[in-house]
C-alpha atoms as a PDB file:
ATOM      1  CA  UNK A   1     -68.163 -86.572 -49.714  1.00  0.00           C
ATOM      2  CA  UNK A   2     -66.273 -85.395 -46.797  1.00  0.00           C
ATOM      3  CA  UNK A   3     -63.539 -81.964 -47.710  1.00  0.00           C
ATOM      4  CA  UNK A   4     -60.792 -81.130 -46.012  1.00  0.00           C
ATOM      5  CA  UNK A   5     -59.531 -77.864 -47.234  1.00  0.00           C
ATOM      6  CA  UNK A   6     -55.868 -76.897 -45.960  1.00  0.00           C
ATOM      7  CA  UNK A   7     -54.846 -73.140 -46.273  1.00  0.00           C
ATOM      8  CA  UNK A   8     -51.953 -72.443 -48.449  1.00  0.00           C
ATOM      9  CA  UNK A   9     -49.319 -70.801 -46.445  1.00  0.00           C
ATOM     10  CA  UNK A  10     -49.323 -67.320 -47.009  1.00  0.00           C
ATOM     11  CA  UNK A  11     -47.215 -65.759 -49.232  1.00  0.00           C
ATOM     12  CA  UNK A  12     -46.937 -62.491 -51.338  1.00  0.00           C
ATOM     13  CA  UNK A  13     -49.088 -62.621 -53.987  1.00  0.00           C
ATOM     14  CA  UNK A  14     -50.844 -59.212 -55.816  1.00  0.00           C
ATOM     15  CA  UNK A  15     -53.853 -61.420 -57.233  1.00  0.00           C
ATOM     16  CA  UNK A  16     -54.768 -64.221 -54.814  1.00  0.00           C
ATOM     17  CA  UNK A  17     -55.908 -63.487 -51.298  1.00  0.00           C
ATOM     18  CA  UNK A  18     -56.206 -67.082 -50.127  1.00  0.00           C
ATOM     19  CA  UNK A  19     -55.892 -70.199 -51.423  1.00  0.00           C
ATOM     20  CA  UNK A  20     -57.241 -73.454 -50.013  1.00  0.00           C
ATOM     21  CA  UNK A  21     -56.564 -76.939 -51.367  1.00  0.00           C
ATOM     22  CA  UNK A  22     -58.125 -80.575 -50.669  1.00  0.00           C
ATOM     23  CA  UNK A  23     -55.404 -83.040 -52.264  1.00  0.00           C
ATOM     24  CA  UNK A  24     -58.351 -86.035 -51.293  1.00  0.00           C
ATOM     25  CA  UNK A  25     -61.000 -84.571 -53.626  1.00  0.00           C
ATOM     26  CA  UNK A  26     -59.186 -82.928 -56.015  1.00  0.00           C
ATOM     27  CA  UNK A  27     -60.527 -79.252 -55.326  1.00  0.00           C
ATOM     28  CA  UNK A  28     -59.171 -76.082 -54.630  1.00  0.00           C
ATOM     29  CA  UNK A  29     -60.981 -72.670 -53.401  1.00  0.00           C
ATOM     30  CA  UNK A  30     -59.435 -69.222 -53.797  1.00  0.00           C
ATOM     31  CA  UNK A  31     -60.379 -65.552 -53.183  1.00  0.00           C
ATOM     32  CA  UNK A  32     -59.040 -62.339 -55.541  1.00  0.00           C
ATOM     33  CA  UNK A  33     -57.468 -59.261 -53.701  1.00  0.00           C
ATOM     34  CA  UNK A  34     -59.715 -57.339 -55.375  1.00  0.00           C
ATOM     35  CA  UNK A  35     -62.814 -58.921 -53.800  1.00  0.00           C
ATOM     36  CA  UNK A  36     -65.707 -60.370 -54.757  1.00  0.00           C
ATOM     37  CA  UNK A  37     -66.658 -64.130 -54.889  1.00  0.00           C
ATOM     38  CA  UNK A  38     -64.726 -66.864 -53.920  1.00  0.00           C
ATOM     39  CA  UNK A  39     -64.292 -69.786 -56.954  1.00  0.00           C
ATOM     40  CA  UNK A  40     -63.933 -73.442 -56.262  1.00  0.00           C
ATOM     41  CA  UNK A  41     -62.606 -75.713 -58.571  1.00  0.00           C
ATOM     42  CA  UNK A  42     -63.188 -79.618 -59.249  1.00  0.00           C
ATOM     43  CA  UNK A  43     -60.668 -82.309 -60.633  1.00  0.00           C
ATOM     44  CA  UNK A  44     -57.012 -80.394 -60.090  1.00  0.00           C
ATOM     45  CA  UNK A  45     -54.354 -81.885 -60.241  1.00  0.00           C
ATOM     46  CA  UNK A  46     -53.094 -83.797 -57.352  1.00  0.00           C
ATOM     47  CA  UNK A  47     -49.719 -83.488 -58.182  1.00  0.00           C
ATOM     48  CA  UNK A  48     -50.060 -79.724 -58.681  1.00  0.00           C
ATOM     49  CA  UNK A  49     -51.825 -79.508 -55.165  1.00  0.00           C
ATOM     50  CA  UNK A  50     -48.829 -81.361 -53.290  1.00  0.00           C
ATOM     51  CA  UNK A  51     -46.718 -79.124 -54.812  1.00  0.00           C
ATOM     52  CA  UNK A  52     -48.646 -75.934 -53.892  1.00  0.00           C
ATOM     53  CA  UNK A  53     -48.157 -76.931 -50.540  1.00  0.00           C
ATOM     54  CA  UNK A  54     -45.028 -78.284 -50.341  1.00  0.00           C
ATOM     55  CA  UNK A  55     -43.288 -75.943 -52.572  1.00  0.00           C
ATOM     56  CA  UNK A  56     -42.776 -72.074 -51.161  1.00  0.00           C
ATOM     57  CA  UNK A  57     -41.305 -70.821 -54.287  1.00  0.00           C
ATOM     58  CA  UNK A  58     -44.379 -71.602 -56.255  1.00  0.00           C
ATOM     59  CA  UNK A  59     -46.590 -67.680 -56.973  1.00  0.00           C
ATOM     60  CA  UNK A  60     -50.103 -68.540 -56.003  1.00  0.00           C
ATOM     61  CA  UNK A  61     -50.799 -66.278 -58.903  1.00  0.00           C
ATOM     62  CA  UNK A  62     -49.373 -68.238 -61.707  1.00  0.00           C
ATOM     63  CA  UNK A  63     -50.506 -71.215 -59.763  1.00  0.00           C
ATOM     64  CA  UNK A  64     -53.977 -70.792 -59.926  1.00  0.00           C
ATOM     65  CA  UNK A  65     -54.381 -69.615 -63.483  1.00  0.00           C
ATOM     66  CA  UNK A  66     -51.962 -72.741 -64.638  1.00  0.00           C
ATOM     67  CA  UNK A  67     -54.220 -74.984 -62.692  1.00  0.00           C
ATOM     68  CA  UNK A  68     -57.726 -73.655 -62.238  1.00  0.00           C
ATOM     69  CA  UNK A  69     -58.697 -71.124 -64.593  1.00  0.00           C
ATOM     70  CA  UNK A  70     -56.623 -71.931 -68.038  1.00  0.00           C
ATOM     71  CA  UNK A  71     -56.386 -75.948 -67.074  1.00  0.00           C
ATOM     72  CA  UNK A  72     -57.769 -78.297 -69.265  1.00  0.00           C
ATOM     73  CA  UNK A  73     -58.703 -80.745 -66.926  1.00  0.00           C
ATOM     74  CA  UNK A  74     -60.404 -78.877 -64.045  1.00  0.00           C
ATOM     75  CA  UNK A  75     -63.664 -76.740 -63.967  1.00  0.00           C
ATOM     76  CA  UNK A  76     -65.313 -74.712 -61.639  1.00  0.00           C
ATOM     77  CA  UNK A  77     -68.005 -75.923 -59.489  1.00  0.00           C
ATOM     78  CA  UNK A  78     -69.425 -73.029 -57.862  1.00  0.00           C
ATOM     79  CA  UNK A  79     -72.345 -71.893 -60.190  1.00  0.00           C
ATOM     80  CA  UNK A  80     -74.478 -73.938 -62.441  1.00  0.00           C
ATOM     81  CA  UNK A  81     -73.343 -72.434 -65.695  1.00  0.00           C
ATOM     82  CA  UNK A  82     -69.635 -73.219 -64.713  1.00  0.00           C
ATOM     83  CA  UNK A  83     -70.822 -76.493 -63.941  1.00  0.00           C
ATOM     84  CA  UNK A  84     -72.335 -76.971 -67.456  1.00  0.00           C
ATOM     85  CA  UNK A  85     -68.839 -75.914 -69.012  1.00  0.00           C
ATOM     86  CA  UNK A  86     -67.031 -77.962 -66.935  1.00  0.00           C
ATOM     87  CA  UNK A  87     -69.175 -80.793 -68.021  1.00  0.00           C
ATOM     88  CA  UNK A  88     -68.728 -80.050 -71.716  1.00  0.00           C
ATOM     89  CA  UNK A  89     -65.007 -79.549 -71.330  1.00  0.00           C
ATOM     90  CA  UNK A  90     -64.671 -82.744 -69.987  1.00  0.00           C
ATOM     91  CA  UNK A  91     -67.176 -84.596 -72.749  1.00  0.00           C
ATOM     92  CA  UNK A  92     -65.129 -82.995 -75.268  1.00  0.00           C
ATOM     93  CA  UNK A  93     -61.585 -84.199 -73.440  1.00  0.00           C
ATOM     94  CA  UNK A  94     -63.144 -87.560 -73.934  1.00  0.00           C
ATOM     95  CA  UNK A  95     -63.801 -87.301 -77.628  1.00  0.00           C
ATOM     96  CA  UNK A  96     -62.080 -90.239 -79.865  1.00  0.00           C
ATOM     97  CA  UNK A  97     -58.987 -90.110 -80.567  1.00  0.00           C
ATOM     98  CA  UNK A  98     -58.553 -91.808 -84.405  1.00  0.00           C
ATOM     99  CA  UNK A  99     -55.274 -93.137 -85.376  1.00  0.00           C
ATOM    100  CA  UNK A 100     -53.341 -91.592 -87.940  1.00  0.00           C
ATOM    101  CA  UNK A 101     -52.255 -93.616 -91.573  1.00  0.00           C
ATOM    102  CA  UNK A 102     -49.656 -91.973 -92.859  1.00  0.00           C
END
């Protein structure tokens, strides 16, 4: 599939050195100040990536951990044992939903 990461406009941030979003494929790919690897995550929220883009009040900070990291929905893709959690997250999202007699 093809990706077509756009940069986040810069902003202050203390935690996130760059942030890069593909609204297409649903990923998004950001760096910590404090170095080391970069993390990529699968299945974000369009919505959410639109308005990291298009909204400059939003902290890049808050917006990653809301989105990426503490979001139900997305997973990381960049190693294989993040892949396997992201997998069982979503098999677990997907579990049946009974209806309730009360």
């Amino acid at each position: 599939m093809f990706n077509m990461y756009i940069t986040v406009p810069t902003r202050t941030s203390s935690a996130i050195k760059e942030l890069e979003v593909d609204l297409l494929s649903q990923k998004a790919r950001f760096t910590f100040k404090d170095g080391g690897r970069g993390y990529e995550f699968s299945n974000v929220s369009k919505r959410a990536i639109a308005n990291v883009l298009f909204n400059p009040d939003v902290s890049l900070g808050f917006w990653v951990n809301n989105n990426c990291i503490n979001s139900e929905r997305a997973y990381e893709t960049s190693t294989t044992r993040d892949v396997a959690v992201g997998r069982l997250k979503r098999a677990l999202a997907k579990e049946a939903q009974l209806p309730s007699f009360a």
